[in-house]
C-alpha atoms as a PDB file:
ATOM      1  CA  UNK A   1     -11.176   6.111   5.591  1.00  0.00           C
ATOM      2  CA  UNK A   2      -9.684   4.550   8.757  1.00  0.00           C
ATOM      3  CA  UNK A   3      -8.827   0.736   8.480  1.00  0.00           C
ATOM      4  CA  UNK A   4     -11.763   0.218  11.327  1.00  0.00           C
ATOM      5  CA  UNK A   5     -13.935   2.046   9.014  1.00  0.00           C
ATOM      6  CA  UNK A   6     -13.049  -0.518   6.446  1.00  0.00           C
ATOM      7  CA  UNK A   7     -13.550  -3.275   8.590  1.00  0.00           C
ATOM      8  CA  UNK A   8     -17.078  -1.908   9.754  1.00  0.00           C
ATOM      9  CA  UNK A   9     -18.300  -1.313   6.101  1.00  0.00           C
ATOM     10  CA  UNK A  10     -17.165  -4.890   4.891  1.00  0.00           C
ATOM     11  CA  UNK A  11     -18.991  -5.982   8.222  1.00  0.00           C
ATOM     12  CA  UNK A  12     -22.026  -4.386   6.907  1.00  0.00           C
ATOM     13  CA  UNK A  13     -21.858  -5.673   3.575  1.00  0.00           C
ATOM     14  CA  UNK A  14     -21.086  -9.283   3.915  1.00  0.00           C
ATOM     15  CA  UNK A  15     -22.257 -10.129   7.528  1.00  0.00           C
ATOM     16  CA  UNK A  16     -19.250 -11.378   8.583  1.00  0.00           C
ATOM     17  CA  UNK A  17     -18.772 -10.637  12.396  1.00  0.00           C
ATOM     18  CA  UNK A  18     -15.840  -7.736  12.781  1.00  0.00           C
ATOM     19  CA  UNK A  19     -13.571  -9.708  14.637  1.00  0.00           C
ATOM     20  CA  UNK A  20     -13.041 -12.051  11.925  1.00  0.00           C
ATOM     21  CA  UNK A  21     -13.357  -9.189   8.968  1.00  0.00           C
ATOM     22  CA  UNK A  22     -10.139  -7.669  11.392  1.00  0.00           C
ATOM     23  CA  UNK A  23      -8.331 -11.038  11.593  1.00  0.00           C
ATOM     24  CA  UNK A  24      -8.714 -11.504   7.714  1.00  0.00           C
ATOM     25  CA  UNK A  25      -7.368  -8.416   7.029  1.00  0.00           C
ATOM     26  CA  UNK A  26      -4.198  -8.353   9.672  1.00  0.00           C
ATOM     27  CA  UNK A  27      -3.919 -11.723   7.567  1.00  0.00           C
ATOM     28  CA  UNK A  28      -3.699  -9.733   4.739  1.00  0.00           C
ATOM     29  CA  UNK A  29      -1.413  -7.232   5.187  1.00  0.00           C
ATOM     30  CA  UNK A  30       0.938  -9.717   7.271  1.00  0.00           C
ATOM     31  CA  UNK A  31       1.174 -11.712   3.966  1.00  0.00           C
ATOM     32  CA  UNK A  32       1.657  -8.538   1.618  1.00  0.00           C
ATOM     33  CA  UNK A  33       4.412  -7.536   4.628  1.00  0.00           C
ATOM     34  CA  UNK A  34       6.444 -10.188   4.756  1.00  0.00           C
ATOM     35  CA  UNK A  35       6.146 -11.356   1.059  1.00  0.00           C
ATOM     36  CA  UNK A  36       8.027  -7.801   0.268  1.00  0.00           C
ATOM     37  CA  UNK A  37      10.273  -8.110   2.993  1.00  0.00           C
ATOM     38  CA  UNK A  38      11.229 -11.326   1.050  1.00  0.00           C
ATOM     39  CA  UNK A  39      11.518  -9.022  -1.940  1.00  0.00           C
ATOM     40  CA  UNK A  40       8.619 -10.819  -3.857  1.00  0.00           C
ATOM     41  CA  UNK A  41       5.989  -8.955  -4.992  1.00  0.00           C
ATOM     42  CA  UNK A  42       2.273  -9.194  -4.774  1.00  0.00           C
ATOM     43  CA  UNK A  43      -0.209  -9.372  -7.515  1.00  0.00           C
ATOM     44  CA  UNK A  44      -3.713  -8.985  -7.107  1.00  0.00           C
ATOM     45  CA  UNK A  45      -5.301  -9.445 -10.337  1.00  0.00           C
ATOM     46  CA  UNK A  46      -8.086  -5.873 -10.959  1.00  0.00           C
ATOM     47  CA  UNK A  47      -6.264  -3.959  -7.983  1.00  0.00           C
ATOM     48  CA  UNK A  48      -2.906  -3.688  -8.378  1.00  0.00           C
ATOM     49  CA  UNK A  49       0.551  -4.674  -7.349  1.00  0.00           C
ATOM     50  CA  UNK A  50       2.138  -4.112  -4.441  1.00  0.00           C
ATOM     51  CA  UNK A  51       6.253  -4.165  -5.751  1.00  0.00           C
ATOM     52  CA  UNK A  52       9.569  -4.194  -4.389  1.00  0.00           C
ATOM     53  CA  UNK A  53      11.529  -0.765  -5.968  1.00  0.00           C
ATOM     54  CA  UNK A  54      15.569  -0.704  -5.707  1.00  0.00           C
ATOM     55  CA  UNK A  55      17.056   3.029  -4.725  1.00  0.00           C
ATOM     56  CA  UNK A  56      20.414   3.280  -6.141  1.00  0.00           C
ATOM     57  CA  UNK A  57      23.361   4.333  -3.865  1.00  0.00           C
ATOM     58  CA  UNK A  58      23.004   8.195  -4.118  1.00  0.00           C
ATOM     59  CA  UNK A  59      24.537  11.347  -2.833  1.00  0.00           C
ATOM     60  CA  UNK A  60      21.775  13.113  -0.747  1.00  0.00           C
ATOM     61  CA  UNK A  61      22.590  16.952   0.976  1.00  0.00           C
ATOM     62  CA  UNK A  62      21.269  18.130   4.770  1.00  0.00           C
ATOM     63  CA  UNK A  63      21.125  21.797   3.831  1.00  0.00           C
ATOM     64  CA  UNK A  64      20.866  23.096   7.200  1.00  0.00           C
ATOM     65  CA  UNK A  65      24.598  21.680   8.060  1.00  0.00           C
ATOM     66  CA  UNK A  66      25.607  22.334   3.900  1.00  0.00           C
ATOM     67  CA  UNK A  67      27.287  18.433   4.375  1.00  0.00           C
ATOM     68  CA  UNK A  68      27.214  15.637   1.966  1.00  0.00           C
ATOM     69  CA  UNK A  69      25.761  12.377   2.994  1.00  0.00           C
ATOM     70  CA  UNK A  70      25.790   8.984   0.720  1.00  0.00           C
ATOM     71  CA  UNK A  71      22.446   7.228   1.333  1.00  0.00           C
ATOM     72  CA  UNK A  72      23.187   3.860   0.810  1.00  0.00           C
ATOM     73  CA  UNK A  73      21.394   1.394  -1.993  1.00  0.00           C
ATOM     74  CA  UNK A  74      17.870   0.070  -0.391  1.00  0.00           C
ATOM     75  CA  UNK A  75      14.692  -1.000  -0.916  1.00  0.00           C
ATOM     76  CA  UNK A  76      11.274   0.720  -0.530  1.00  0.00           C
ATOM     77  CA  UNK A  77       7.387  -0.984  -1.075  1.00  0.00           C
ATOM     78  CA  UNK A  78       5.360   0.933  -3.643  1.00  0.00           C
ATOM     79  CA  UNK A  79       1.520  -0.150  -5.356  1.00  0.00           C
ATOM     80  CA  UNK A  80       0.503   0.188  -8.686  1.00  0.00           C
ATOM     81  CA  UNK A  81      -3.267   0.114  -9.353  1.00  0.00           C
ATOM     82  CA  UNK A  82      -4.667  -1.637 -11.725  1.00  0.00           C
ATOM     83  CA  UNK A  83      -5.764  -0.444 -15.359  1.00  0.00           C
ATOM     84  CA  UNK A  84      -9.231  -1.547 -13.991  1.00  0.00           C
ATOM     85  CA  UNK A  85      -8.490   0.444 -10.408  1.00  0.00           C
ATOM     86  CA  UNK A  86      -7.478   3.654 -11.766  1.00  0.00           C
ATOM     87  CA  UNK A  87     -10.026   3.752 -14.969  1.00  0.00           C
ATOM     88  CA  UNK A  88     -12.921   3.339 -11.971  1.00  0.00           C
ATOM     89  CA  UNK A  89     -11.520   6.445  -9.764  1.00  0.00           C
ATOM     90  CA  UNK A  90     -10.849   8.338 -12.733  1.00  0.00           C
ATOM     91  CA  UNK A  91     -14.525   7.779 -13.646  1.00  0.00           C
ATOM     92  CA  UNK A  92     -15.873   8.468 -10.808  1.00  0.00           C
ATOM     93  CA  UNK A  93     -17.793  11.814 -10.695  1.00  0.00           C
ATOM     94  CA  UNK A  94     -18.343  11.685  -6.488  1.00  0.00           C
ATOM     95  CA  UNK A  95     -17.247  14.486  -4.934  1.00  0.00           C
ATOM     96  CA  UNK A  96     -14.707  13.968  -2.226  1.00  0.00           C
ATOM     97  CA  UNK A  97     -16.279  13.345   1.202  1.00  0.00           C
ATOM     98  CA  UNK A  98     -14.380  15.298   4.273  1.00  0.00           C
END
């Protein structure tokens, strides 16, 4: 599902015109952006977290040259559903739509 698709279906469903549905959710993920960029994370009580992971300083390989690089210490977004959001997928007996 495309993010217009998503803003056409919660058109549908509430009425809302799709300008604002679009503007609400650029909101959104401006907020979830920059709050992670800030390293704070985001919880959204019965869908999950969106959280700030640390990567270690490591020593990574490129094959093709047989070199060794050191990929420096950063951070990376992840999500973790919910208990609620992954119980609901996992019962879910729809087949997947392609």
């Amino acid at each position: 599902m495309t993010k217009a698709e998503v803003i056409l279906e919660i058109s549908q469903k509430t009425g809302i015109d799709k300008a604002d549905v679009s503007a609400s959710l650029e909101g959104f993920f401006t907020v979830v952006k920059n709050s992670l960029a800030k390293k704070e994370n985001v919880y959204i009580r019965g869908f999950g977290s969106f959280i700030v992971k640390h990567r270690k300083e490591k020593v990574g390989r490129i094959i093709s040259q047989n070199k060794s690089i050191v990929i420096p210490e950063h951070y990376v977004p992840s999500f973790k559903p919910a208990k609620v959001f992954v119980e609901k997928v996992k019962s879910s007996t729809g087949k997947p739509v392609s």
